[in-house]
N, C-alpha and C. Protein backbone atom coordinates (compact mmCIF):
# COMPACT_ATOMS: atom_id res chain seq x y z
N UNK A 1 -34.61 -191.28 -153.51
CA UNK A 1 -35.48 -192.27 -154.08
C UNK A 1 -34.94 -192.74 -155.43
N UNK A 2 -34.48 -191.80 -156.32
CA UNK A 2 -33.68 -192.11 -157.54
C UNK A 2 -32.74 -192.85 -157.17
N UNK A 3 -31.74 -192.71 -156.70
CA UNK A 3 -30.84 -193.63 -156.39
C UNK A 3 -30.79 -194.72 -155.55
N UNK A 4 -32.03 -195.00 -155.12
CA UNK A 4 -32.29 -196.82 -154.89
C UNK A 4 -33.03 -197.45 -155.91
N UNK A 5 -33.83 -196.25 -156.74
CA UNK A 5 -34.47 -197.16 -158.18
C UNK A 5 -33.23 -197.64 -159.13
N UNK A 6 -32.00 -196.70 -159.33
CA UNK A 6 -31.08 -196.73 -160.46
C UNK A 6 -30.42 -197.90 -159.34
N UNK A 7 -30.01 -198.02 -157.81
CA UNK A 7 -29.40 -199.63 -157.19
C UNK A 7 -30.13 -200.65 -157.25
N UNK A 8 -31.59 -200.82 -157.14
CA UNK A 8 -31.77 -201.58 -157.28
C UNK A 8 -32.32 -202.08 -159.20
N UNK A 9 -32.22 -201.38 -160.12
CA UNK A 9 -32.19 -201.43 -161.82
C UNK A 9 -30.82 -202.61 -161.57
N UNK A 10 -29.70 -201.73 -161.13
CA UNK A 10 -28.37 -202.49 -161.85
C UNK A 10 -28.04 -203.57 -160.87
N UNK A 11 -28.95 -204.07 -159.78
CA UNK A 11 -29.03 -204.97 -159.21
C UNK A 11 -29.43 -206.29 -159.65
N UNK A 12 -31.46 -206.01 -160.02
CA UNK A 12 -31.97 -206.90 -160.47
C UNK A 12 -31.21 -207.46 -162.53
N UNK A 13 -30.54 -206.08 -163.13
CA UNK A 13 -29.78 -206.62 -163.73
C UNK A 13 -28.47 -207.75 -164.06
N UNK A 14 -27.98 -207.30 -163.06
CA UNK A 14 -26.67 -207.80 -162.56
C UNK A 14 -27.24 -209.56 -162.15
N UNK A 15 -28.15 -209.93 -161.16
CA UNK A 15 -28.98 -211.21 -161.38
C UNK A 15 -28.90 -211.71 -162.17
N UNK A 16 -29.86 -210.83 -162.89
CA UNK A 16 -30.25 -211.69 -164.13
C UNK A 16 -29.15 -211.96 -164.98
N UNK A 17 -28.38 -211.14 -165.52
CA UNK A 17 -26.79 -211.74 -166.29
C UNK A 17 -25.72 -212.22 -166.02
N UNK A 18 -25.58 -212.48 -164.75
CA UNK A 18 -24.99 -213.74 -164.07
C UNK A 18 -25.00 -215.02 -165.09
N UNK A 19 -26.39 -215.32 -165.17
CA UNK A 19 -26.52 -217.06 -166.09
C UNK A 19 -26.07 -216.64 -167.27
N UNK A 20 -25.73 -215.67 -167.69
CA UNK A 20 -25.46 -215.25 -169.23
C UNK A 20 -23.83 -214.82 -169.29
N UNK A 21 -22.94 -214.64 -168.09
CA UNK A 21 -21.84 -213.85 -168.68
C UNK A 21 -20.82 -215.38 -169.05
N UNK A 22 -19.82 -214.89 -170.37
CA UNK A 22 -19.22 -215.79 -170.02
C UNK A 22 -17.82 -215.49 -170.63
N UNK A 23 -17.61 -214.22 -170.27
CA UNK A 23 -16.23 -213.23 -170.47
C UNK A 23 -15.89 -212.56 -168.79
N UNK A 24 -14.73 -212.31 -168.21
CA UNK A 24 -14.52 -211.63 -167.13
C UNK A 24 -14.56 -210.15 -167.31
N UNK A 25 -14.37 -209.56 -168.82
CA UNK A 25 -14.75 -208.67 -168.95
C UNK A 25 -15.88 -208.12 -168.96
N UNK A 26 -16.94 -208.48 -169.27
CA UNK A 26 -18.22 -208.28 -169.15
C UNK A 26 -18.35 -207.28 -167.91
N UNK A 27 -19.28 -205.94 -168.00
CA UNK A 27 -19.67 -205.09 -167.28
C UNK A 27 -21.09 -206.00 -166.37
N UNK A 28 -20.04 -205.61 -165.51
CA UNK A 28 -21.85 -205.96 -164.31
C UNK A 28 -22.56 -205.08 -164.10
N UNK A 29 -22.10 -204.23 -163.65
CA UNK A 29 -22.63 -202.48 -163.02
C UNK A 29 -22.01 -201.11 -163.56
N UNK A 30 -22.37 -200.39 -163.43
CA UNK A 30 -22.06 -198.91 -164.21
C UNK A 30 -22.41 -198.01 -163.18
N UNK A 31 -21.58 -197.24 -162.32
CA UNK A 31 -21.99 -196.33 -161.43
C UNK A 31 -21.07 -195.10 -162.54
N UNK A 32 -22.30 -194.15 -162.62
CA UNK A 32 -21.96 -192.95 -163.77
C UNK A 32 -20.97 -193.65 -164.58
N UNK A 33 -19.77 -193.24 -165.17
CA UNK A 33 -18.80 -193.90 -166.08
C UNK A 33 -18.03 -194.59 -165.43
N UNK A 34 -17.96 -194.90 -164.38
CA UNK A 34 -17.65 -196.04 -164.01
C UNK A 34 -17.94 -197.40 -163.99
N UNK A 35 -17.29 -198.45 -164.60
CA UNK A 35 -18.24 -199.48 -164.48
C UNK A 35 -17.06 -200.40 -163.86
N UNK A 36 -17.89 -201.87 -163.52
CA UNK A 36 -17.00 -202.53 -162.56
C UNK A 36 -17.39 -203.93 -163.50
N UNK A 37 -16.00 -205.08 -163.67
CA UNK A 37 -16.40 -205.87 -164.88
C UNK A 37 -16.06 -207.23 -164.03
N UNK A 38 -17.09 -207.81 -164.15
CA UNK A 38 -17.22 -209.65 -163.67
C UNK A 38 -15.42 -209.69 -163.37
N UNK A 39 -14.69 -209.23 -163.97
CA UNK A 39 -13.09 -209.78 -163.70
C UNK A 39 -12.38 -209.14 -161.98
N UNK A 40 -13.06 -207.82 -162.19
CA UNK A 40 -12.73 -207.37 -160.90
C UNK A 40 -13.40 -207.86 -159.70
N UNK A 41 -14.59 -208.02 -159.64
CA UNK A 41 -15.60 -208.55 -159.29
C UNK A 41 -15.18 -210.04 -158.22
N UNK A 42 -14.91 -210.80 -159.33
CA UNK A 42 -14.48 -212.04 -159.09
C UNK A 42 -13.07 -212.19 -158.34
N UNK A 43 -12.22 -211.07 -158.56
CA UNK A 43 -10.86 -211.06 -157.71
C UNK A 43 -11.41 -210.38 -156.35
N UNK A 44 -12.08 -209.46 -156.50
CA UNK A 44 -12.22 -208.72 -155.27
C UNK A 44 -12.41 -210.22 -153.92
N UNK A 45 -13.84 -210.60 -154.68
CA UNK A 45 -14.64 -211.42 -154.26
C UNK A 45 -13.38 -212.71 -153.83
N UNK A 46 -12.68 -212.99 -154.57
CA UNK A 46 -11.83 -214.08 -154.12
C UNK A 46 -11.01 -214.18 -152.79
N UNK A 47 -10.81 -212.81 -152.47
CA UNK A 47 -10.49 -212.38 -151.30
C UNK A 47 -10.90 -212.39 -149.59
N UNK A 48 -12.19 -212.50 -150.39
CA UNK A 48 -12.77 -212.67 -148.95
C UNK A 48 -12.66 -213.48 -148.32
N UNK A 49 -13.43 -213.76 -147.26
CA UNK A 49 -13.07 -214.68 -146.28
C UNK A 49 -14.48 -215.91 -146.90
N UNK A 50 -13.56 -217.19 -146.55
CA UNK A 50 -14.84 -218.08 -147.42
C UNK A 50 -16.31 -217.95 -146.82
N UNK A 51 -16.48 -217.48 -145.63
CA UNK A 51 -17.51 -217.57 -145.09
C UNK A 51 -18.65 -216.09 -145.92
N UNK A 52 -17.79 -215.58 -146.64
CA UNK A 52 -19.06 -214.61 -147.17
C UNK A 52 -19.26 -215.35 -148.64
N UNK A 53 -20.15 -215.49 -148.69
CA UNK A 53 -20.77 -216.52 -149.33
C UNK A 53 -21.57 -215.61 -150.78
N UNK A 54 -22.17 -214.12 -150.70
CA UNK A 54 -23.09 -213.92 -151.51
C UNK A 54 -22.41 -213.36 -152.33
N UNK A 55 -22.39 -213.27 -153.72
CA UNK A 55 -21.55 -212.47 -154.71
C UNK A 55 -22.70 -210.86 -154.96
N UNK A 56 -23.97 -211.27 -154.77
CA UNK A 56 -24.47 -210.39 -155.47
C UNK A 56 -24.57 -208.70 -154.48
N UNK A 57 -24.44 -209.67 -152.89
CA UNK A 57 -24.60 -208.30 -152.16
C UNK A 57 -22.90 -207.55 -151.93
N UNK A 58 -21.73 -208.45 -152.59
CA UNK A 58 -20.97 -208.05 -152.43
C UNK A 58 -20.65 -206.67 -153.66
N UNK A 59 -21.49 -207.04 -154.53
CA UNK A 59 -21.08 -206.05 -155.57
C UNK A 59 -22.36 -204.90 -155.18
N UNK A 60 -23.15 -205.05 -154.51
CA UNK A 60 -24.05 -204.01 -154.33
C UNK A 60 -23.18 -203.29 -153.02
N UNK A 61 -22.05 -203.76 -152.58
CA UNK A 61 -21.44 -203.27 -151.55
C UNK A 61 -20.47 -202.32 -152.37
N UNK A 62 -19.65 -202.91 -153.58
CA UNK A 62 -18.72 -202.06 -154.43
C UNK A 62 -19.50 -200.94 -155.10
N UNK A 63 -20.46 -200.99 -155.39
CA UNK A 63 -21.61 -199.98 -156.22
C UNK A 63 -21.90 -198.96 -154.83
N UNK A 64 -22.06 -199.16 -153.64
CA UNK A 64 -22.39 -198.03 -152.89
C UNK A 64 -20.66 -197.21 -152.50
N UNK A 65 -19.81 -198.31 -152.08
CA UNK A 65 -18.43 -197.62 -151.94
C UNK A 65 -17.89 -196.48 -153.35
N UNK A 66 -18.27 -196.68 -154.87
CA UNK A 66 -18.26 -196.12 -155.88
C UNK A 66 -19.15 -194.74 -155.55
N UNK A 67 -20.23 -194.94 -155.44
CA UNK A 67 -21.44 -193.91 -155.29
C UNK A 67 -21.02 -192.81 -154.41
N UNK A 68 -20.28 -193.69 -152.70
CA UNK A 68 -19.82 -192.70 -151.88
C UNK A 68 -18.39 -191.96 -152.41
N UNK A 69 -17.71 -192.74 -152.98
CA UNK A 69 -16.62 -192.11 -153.50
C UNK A 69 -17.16 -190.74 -154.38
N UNK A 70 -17.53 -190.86 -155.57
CA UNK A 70 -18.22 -190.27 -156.00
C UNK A 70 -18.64 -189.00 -155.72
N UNK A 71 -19.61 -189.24 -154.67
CA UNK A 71 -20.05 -188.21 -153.92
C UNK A 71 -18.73 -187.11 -152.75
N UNK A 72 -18.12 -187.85 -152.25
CA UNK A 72 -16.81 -187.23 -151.52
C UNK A 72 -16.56 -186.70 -152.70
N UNK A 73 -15.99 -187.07 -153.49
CA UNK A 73 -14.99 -186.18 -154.70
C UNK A 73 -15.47 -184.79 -155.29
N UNK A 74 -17.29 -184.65 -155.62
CA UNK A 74 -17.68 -184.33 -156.16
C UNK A 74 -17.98 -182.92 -154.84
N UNK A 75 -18.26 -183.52 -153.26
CA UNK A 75 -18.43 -182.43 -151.98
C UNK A 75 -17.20 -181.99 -152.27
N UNK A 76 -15.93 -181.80 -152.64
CA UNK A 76 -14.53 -181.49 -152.39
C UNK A 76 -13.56 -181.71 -151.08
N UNK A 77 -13.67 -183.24 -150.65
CA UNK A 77 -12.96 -183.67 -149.48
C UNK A 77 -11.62 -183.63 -150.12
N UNK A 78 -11.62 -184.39 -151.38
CA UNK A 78 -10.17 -184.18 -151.69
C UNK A 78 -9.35 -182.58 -151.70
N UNK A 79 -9.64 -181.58 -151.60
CA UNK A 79 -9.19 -180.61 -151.15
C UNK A 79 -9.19 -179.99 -149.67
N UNK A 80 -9.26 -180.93 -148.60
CA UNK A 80 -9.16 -180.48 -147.22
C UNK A 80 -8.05 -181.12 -146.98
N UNK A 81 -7.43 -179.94 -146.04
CA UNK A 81 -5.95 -180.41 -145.42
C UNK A 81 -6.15 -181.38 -144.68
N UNK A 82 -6.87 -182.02 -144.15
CA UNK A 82 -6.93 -183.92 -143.50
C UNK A 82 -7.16 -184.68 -144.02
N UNK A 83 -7.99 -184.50 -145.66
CA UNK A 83 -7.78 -185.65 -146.37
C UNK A 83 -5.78 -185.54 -147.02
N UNK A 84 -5.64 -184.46 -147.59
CA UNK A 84 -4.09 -184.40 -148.33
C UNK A 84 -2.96 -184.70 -146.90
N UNK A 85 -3.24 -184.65 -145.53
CA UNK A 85 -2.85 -185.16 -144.67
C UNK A 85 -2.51 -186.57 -144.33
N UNK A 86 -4.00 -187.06 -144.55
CA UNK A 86 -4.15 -188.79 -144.62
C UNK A 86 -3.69 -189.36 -145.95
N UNK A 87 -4.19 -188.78 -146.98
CA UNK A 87 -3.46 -189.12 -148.29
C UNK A 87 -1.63 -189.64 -148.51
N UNK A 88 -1.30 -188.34 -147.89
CA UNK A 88 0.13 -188.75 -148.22
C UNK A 88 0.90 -189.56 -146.83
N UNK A 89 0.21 -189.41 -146.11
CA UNK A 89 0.53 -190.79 -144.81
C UNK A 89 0.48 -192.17 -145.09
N UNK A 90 -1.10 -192.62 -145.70
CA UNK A 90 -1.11 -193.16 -146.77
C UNK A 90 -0.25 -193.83 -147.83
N UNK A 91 0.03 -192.83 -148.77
CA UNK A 91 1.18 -193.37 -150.02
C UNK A 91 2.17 -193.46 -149.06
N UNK A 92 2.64 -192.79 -148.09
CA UNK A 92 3.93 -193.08 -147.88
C UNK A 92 4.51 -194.76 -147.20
N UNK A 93 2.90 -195.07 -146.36
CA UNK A 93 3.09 -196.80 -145.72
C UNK A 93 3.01 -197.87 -146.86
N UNK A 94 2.19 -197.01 -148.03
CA UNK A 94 2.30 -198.64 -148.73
C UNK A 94 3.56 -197.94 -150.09
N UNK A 95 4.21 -197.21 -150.33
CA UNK A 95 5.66 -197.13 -150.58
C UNK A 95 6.12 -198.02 -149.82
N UNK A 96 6.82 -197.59 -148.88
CA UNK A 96 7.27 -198.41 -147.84
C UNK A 96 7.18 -200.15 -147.99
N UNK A 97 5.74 -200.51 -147.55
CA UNK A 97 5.57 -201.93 -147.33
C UNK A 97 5.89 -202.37 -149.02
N UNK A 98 6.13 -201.72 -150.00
CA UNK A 98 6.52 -201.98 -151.61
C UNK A 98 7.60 -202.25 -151.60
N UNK A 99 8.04 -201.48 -150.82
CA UNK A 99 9.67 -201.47 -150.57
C UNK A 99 10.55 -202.49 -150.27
N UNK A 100 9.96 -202.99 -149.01
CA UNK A 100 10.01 -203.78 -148.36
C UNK A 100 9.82 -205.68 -149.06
């Protein structure tokens, strides 16, 4: 229940300072010390495909991917031999495609 009052706080925030930002730095959201700033936001967002249209549910999409991250890190996935498995399978394709 806490953590849909604290998503939806930095939600109805995030709204509302939209009409007000007018730096790319500017913090939109803060998941624990993490925060994510109108600049990232706006690149992520540039990416998409034109047909997604909403900015605001896209960053309530980066705020739950943060949260779950978060939470994995904090269960200790990063210490199971299938994540350090997938991990370095991982670095090793986009080495590679760098490479390339």
């Amino acid at each position: 229940m806490r953590k849909h009052l604290v998503i939806f706080s930095v939600i109805a925030m995030t709204i509302f300072s939209f009409g007000f930002m007018r730096e790319d730095k500017t913090t939109v959201a803060t998941v624990g010390r993490d925060k994510i700033t109108l600049e990232e936001l706006n690149e992520k967002f540039a990416s998409l495909s034109p047909s997604y249209q909403d900015k605001v549910k896209y960053l309530d999409k980066m705020i739950e991917e943060r949260l779950l991250f978060k939470a994995a890190t904090k269960d200790g996935y990063t210490k199971t031999e299938d994540f350090k498995s997938k991990y370095l399978s991982a670095k090793q394709q986009i080495l590679i495609k760098l490479l390339l």
